[in-house]
Every structure is written in structure tokens, then in C-alpha cells.
C-alpha atoms as a PDB file:
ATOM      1  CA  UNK A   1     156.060 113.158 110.583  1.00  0.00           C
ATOM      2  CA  UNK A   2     154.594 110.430 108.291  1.00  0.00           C
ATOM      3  CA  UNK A   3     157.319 107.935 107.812  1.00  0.00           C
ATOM      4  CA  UNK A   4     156.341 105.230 104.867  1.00  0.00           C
ATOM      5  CA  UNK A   5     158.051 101.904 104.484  1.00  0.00           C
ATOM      6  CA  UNK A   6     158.066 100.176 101.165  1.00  0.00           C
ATOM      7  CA  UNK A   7     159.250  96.423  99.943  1.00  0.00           C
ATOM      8  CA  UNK A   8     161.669  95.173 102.071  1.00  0.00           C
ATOM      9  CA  UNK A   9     162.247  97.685 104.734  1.00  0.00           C
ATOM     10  CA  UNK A  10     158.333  97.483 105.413  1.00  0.00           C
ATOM     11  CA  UNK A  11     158.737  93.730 105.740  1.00  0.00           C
ATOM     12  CA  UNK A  12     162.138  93.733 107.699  1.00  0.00           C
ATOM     13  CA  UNK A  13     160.151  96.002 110.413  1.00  0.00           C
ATOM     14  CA  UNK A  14     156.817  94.591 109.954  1.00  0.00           C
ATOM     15  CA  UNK A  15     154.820  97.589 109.091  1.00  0.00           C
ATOM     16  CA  UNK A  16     154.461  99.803 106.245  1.00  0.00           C
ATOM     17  CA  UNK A  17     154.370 102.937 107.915  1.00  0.00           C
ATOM     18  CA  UNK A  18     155.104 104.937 111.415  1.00  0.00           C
ATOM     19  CA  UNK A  19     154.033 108.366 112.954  1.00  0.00           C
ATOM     20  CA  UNK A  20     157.111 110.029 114.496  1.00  0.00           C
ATOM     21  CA  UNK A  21     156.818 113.013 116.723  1.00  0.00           C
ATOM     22  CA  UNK A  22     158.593 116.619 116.364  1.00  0.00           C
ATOM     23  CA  UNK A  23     161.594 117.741 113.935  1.00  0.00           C
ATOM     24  CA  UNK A  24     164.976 115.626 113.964  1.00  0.00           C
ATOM     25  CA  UNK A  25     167.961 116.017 111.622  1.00  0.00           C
ATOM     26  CA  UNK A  26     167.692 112.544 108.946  1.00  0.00           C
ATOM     27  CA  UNK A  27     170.247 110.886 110.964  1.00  0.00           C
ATOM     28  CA  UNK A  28     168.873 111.067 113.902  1.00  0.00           C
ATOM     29  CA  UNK A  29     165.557 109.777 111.998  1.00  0.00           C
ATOM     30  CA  UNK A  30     167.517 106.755 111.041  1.00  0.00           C
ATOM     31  CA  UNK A  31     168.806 105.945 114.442  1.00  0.00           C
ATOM     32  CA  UNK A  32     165.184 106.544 116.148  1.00  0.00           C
ATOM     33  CA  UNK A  33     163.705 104.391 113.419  1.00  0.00           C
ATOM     34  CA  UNK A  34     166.453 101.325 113.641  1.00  0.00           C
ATOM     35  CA  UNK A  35     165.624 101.682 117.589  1.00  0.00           C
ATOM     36  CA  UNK A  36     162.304 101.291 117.371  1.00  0.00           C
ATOM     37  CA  UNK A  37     162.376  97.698 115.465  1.00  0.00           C
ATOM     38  CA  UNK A  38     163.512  94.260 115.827  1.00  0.00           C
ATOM     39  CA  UNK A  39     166.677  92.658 114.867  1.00  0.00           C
ATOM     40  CA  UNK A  40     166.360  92.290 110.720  1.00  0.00           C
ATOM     41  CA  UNK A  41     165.476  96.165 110.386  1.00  0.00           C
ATOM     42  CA  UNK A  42     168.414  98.251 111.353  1.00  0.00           C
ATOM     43  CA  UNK A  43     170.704  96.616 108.592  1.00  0.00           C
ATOM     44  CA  UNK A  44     168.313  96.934 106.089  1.00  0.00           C
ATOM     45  CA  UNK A  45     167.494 100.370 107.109  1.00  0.00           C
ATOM     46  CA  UNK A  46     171.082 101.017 106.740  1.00  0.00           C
ATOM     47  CA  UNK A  47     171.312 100.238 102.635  1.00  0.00           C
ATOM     48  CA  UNK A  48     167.841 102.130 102.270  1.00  0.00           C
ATOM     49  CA  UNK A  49     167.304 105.949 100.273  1.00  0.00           C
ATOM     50  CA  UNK A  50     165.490 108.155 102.732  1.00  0.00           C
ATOM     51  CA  UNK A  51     163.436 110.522 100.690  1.00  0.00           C
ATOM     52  CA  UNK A  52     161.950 113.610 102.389  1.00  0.00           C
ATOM     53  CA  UNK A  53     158.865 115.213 100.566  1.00  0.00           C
ATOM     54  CA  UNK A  54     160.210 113.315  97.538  1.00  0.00           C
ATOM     55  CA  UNK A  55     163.906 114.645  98.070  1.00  0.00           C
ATOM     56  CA  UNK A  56     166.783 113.304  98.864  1.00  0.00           C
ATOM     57  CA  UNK A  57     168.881 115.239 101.658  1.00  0.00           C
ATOM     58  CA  UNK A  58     171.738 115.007 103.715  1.00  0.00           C
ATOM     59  CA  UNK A  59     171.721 113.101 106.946  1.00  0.00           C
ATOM     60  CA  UNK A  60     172.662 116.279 108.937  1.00  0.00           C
ATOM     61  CA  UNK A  61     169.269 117.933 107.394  1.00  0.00           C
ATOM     62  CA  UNK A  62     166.681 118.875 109.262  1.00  0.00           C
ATOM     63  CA  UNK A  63     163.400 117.090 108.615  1.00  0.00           C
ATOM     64  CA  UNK A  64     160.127 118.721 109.814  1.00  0.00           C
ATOM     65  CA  UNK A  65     157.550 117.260 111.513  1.00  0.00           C
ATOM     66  CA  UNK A  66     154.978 118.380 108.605  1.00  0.00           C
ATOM     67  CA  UNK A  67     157.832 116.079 106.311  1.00  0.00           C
ATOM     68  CA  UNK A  68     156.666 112.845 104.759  1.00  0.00           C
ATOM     69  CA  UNK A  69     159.756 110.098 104.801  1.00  0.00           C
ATOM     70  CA  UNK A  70     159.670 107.470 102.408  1.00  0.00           C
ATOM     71  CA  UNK A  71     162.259 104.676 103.068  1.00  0.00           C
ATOM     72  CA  UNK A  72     162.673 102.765  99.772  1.00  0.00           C
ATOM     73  CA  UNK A  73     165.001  99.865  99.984  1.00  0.00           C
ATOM     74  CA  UNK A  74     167.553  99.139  97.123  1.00  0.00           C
ATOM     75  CA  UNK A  75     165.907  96.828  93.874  1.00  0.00           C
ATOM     76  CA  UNK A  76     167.157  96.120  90.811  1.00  0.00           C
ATOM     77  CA  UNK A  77     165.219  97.333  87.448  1.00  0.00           C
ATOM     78  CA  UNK A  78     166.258  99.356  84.498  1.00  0.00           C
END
């Protein structure tokens, strides 16, 4: 799957996006992606929306490998 980092999740793990390999649920996603970084990441990861194919889903959900995942950090706006 296509994972895309945006704003300050792509600078907390110093890329803006990351191929991952096969179908996981979103949680496992998470814990995969946290792994796979350095120190900063994993908390910011933590406060960030995880949208699959543009939708938001559960963290037991099954996300395929076809799935884009865009991780999109909390900002402030209105």
C-alpha cells in the first residue's frame, strides 16, 4: 500500500511517503509504521487521522494492499 505523510508527521519521520507490503488491519499499520522510524515519529503518529482511500476507519479495519493511507497530522484552521 501507498502510505503518504503530510506536515508534521512527514517531517517527524523524515519522508513524505512509504510503500508497505500486503493487507494489515489500521492498527497494526500504525504500529509497523511507528517501528519503522526514529524517536520523534511514533508520538506524533499517535495524535495523527489515518485516512484510507479518503476514509476514515476503525483501527481493527482491514486495509488492503491496493489502499492509499494518508497520515495527516492535527492543525489548526477554520
Amino acid at each position: 500500500m501507498r502510505v503518504r505523510l503530510f506536515a508534521g508527521a512527514a517531517e517527524a519521520a523524515g519522508r513524505r511517503e512509504q510503500q508497505v507490503d500486503g493487507s494489515m488491519t489500521l492498527g497494526d499499520l500504525r504500529q509497523a509504521l511507528a517501528a519503522d522510524s526514529g524517536v520523534e515519529f511514533p508520538a506524533v503518529l499517535a495524535r495523527c487521522s489515518l485516512m484510507v482511500d479518503g476514509v476514515r476507519l476503525p483501527d481493527d479495519a482491514v486495509v488492503p494492499d491496493t489502499a492509499t493511507v494518508d497520515v495527516l497530522p492535527p492543525f489548526a484552521g477554520g
